[in-house]
PDB file of N, CA and C in Angstrom:
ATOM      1  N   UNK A   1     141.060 116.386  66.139  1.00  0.00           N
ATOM      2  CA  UNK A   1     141.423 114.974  66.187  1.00  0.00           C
ATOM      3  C   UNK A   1     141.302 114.425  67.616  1.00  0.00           C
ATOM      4  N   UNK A   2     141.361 115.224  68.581  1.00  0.00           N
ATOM      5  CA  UNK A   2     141.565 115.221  70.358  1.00  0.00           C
ATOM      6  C   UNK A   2     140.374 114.355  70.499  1.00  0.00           C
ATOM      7  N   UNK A   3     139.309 114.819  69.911  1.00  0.00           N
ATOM      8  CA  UNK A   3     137.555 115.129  70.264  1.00  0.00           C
ATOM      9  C   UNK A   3     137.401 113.241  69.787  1.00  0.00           C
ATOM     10  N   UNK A   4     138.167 113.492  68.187  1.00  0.00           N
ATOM     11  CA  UNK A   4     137.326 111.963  67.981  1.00  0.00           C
ATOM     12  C   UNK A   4     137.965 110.721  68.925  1.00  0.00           C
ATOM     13  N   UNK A   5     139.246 110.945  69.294  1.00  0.00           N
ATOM     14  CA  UNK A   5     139.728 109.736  70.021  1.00  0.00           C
ATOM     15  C   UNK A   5     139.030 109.700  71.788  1.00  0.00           C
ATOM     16  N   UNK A   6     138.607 110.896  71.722  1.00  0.00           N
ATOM     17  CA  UNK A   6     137.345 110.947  73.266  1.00  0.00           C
ATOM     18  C   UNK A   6     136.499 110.578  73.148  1.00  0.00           C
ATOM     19  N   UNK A   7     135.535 110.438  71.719  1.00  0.00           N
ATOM     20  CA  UNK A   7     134.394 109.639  71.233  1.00  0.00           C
ATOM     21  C   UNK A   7     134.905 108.634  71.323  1.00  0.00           C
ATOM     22  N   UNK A   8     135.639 108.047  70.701  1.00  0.00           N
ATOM     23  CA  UNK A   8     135.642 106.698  70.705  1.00  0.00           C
ATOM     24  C   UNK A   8     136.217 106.038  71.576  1.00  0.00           C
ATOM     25  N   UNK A   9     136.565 105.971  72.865  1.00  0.00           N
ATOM     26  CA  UNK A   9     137.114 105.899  74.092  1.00  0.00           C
ATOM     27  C   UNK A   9     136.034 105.821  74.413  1.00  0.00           C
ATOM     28  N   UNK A  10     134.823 107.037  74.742  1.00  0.00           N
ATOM     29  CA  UNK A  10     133.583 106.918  74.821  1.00  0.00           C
ATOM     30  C   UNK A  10     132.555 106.057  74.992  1.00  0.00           C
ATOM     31  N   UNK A  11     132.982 105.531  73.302  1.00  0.00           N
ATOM     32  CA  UNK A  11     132.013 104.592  72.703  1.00  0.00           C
ATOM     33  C   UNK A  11     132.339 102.976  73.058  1.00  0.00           C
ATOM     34  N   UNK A  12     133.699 103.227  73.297  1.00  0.00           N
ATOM     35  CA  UNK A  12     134.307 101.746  74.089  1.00  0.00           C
ATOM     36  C   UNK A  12     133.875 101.736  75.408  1.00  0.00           C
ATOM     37  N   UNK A  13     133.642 102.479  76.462  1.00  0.00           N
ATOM     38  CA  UNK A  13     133.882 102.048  77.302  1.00  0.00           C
ATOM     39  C   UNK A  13     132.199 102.126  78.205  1.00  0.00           C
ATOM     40  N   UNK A  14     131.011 102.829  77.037  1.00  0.00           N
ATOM     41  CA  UNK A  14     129.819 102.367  76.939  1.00  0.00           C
ATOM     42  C   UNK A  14     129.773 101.156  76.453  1.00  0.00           C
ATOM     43  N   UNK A  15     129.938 100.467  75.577  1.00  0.00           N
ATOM     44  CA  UNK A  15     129.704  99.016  74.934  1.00  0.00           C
ATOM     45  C   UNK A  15     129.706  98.194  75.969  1.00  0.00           C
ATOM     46  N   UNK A  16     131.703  98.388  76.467  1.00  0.00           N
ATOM     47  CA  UNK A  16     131.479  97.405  77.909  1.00  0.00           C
ATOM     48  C   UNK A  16     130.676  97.368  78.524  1.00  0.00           C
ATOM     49  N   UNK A  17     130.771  98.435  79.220  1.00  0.00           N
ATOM     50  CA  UNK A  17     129.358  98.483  80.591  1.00  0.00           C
ATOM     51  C   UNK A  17     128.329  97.604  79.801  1.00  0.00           C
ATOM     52  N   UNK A  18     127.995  97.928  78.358  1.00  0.00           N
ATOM     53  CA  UNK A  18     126.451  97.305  78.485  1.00  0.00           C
ATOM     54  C   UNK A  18     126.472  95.426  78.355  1.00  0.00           C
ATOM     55  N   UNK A  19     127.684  94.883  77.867  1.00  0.00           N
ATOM     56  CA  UNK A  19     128.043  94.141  78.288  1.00  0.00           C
ATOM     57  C   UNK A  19     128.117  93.509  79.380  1.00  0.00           C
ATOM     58  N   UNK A  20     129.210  94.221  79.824  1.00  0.00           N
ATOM     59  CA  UNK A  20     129.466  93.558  81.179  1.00  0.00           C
ATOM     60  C   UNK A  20     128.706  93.618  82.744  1.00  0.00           C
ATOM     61  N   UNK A  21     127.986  94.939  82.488  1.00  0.00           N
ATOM     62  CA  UNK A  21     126.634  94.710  83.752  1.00  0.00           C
ATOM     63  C   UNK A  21     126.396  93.331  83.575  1.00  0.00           C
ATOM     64  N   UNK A  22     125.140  93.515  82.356  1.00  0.00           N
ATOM     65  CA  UNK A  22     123.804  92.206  82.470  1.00  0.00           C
ATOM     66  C   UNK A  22     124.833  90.716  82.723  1.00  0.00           C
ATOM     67  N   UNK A  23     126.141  90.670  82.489  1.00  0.00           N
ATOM     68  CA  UNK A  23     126.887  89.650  82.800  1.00  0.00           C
ATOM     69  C   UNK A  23     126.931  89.182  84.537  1.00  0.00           C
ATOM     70  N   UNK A  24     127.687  90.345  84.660  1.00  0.00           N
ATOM     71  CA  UNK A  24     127.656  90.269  86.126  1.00  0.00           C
ATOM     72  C   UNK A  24     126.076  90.347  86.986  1.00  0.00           C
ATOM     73  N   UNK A  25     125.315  90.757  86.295  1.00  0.00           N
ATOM     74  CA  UNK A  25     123.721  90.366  86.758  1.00  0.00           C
ATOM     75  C   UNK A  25     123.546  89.269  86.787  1.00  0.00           C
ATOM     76  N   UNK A  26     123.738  88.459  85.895  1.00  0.00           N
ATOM     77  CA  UNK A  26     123.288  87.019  85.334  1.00  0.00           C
ATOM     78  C   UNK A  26     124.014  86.076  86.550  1.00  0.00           C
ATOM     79  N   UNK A  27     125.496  86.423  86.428  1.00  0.00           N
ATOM     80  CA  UNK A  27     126.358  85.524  87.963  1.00  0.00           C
ATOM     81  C   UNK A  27     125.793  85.600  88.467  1.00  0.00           C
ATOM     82  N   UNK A  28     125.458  86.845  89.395  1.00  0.00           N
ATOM     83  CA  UNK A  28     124.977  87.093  90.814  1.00  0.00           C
ATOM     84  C   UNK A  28     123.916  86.552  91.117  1.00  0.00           C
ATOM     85  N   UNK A  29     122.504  86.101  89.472  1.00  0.00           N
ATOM     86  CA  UNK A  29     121.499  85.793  89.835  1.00  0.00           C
ATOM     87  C   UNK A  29     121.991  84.165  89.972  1.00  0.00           C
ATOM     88  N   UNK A  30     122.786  83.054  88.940  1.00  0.00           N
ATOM     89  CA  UNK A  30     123.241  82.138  89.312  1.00  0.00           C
ATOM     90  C   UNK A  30     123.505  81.617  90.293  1.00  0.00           C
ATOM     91  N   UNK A  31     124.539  82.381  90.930  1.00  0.00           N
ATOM     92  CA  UNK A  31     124.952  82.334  92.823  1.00  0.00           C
ATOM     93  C   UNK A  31     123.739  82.124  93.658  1.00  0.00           C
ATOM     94  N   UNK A  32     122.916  83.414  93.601  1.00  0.00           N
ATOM     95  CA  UNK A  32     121.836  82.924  94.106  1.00  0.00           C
ATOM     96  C   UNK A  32     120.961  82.033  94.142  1.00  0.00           C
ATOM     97  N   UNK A  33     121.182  81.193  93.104  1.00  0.00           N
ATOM     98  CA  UNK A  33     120.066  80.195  93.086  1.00  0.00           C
ATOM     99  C   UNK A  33     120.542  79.251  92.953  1.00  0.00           C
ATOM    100  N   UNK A  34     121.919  78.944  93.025  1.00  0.00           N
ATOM    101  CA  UNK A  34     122.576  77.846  93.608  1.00  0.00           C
ATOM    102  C   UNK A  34     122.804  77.877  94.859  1.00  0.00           C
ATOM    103  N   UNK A  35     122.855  79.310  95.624  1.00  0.00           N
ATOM    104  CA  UNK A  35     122.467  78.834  97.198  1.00  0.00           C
ATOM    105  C   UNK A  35     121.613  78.754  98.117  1.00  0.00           C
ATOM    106  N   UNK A  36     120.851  78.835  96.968  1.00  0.00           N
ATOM    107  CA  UNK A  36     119.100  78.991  97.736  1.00  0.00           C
ATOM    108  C   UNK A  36     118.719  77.503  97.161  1.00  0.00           C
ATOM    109  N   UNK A  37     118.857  76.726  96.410  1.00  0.00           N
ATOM    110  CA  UNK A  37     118.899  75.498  96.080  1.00  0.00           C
ATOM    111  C   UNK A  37     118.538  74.621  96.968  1.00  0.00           C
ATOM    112  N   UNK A  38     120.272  74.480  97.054  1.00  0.00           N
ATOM    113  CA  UNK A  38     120.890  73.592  98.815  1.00  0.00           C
ATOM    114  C   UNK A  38     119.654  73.935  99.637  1.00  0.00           C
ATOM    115  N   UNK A  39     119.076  75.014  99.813  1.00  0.00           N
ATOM    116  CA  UNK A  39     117.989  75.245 101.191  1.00  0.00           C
ATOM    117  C   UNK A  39     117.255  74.609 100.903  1.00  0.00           C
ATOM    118  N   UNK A  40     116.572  74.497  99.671  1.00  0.00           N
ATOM    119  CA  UNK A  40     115.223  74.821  99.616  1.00  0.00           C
ATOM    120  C   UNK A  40     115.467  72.434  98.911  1.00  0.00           C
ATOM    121  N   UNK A  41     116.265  72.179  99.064  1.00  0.00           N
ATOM    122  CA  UNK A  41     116.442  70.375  98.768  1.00  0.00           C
ATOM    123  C   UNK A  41     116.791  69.924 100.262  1.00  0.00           C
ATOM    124  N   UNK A  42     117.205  70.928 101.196  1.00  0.00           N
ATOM    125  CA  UNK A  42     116.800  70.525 102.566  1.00  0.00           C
ATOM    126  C   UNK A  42     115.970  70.518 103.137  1.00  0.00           C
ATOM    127  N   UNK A  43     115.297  71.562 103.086  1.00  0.00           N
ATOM    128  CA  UNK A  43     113.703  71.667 103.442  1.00  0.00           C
ATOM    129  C   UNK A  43     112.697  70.524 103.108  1.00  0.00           C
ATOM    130  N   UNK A  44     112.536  69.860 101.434  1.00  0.00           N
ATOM    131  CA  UNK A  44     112.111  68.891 100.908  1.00  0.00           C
ATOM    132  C   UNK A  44     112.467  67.866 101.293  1.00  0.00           C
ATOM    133  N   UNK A  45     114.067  67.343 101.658  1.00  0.00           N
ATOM    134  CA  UNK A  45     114.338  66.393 102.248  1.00  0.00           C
ATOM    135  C   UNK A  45     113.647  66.228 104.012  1.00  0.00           C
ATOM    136  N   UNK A  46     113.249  67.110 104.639  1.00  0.00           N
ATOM    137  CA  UNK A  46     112.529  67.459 105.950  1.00  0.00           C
ATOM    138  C   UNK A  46     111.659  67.049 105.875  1.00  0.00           C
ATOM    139  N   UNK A  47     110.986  67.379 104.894  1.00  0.00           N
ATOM    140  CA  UNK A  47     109.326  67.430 104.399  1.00  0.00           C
ATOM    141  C   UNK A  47     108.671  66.037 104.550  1.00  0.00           C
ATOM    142  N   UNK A  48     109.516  65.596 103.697  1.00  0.00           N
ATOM    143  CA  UNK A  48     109.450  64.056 103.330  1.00  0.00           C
ATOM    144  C   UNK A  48     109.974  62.879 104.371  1.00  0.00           C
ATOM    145  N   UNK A  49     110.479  63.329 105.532  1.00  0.00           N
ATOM    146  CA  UNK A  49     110.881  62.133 106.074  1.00  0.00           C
ATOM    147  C   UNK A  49     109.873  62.888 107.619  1.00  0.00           C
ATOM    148  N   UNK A  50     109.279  63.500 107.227  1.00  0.00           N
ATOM    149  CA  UNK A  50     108.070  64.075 108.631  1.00  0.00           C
ATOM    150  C   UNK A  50     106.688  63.476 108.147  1.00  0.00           C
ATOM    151  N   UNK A  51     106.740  62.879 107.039  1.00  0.00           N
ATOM    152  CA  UNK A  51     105.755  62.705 106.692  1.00  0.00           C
ATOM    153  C   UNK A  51     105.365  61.105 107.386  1.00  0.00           C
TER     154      UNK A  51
END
């Protein structure tokens, strides 16, 4: 009985991970490209008034 409640402890706490990585991937890629944004609408705003 030991064995199956270690499987399934197991099996919970694989699910998460596969969950909750690509989650926390997805933020991190968000973040990034909300602060690379701001740069890259300053740069354009540069662009345009050098012109």
């Amino acid at each position: 009985m030991k064995i199956v409640k270690i499987m399934a402890t197991f099996l919970l706490v694989l699910l998460a991970a596969l969950v909750i990585i690509p989650l926390l991937v997805l933020a991190g890629l968000f973040i990034w490209l909300k602060l690379t944004e701001e740069g890259d609408e300053e740069s354009l705003e540069l662009d345009q008034e050098t012109v």
